[in-house]
C-alpha atoms as a PDB file:
ATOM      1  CA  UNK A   1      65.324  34.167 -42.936  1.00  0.00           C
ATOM      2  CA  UNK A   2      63.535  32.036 -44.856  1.00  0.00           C
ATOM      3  CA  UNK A   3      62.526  28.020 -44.403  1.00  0.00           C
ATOM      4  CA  UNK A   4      64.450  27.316 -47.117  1.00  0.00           C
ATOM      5  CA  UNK A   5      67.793  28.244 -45.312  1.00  0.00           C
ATOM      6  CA  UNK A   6      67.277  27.096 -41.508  1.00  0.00           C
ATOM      7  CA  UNK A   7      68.544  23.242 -42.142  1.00  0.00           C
ATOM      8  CA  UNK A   8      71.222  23.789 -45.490  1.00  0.00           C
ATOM      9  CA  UNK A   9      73.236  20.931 -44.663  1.00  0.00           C
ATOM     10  CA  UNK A  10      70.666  18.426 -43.968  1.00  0.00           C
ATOM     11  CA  UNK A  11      70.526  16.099 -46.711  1.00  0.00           C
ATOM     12  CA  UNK A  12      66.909  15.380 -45.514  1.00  0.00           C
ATOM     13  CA  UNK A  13      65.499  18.758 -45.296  1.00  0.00           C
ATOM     14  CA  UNK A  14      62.432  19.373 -47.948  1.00  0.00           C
ATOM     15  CA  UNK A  15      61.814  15.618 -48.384  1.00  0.00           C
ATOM     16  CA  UNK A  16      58.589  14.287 -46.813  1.00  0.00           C
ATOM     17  CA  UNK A  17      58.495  11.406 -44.764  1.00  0.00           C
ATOM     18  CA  UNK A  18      55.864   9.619 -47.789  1.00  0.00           C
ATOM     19  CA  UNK A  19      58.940  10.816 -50.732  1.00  0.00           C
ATOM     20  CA  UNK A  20      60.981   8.452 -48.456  1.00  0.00           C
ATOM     21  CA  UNK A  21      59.301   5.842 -48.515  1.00  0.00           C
ATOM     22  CA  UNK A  22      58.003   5.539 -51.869  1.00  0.00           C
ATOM     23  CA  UNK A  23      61.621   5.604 -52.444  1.00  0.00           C
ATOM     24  CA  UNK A  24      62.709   2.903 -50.515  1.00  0.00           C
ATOM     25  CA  UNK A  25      59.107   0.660 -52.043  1.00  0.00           C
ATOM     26  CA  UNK A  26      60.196   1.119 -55.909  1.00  0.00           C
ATOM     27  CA  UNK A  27      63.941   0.370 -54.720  1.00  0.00           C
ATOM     28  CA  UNK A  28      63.496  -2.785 -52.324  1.00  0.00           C
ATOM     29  CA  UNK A  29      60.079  -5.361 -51.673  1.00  0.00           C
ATOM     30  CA  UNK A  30      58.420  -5.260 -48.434  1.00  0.00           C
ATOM     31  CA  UNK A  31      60.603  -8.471 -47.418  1.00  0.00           C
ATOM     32  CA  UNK A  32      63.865  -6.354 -48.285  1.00  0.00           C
ATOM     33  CA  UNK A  33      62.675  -3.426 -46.374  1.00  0.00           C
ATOM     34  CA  UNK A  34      61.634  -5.993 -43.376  1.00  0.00           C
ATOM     35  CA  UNK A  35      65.150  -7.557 -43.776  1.00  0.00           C
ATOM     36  CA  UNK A  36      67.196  -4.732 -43.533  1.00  0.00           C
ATOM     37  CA  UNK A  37      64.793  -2.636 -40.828  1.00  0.00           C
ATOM     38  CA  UNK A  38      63.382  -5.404 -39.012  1.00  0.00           C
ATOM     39  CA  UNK A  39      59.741  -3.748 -37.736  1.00  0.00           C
ATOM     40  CA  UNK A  40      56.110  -4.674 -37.888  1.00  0.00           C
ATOM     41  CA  UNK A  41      54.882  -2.051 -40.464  1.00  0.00           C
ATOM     42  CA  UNK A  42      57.176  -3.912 -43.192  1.00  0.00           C
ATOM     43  CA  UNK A  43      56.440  -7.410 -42.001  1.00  0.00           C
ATOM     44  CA  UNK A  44      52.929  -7.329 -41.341  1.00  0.00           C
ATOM     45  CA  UNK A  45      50.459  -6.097 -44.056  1.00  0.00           C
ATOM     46  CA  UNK A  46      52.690  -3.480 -45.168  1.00  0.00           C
ATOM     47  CA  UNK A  47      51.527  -0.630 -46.997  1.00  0.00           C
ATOM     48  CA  UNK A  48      52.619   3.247 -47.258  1.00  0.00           C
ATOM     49  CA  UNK A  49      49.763   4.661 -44.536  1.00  0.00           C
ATOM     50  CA  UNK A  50      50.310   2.050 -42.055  1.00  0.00           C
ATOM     51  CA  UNK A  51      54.167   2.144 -42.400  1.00  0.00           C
ATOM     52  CA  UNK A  52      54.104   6.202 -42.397  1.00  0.00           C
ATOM     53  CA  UNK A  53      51.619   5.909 -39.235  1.00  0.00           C
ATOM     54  CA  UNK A  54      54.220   3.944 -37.248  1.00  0.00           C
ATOM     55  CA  UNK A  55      57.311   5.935 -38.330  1.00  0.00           C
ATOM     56  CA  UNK A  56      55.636   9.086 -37.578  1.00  0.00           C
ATOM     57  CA  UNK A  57      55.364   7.583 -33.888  1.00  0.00           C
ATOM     58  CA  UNK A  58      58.429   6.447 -33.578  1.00  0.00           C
ATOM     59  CA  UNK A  59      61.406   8.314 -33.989  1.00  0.00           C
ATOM     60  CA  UNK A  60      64.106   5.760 -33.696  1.00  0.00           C
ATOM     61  CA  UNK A  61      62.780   3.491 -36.468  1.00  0.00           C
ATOM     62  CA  UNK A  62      62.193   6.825 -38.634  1.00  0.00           C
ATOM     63  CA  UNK A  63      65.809   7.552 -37.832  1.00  0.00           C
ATOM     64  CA  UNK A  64      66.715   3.772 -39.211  1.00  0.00           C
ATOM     65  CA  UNK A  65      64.610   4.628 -42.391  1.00  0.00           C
ATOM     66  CA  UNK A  66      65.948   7.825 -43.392  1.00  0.00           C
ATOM     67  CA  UNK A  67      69.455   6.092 -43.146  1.00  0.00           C
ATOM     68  CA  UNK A  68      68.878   3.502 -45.585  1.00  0.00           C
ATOM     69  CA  UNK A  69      67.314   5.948 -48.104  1.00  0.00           C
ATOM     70  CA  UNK A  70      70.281   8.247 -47.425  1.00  0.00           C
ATOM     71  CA  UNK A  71      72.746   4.793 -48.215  1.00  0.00           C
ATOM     72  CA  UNK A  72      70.101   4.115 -51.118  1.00  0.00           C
ATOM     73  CA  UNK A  73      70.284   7.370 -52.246  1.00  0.00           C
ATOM     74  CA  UNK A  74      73.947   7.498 -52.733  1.00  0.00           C
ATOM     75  CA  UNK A  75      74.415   4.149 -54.425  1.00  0.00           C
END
């Protein structure tokens, strides 16, 4: 079975982490990011690598992240 098939119904499945949030940086400022997912890496001196440091350390704010690009996605 290939990669491809393991995770079919996970909307998130082939998109990297740094797709995401490019995403979510041409959609929204750093202040609407910070606003609507209030934590550090979008407050203070955000940039992609620091914000894709922290979210690859912490699964709960990743979690919080993929959500609103999921909701952004769909809009």
């Amino acid at each position: 079975m290939s990669d491809l098939n393991t995770q079919p119904n996970n909307p998130l499945h082939g998109i990297k982490l740094v797709e995401i949030l490019e995403h979510l940086t041409e959609r929204y400022t750093w202040e609407e990011l910070a606003s609507k997912i209030n934590i550090n890496c979008f407050k203070s001196n955000p940039s992609i690598k620091s914000s894709l440091k922290f979210l690859r350390r912490t699964p709960w704010a990743r979690e919080k992240v993929e959500r609103l690009y999921l909701k952004s996605r769909n809009k």
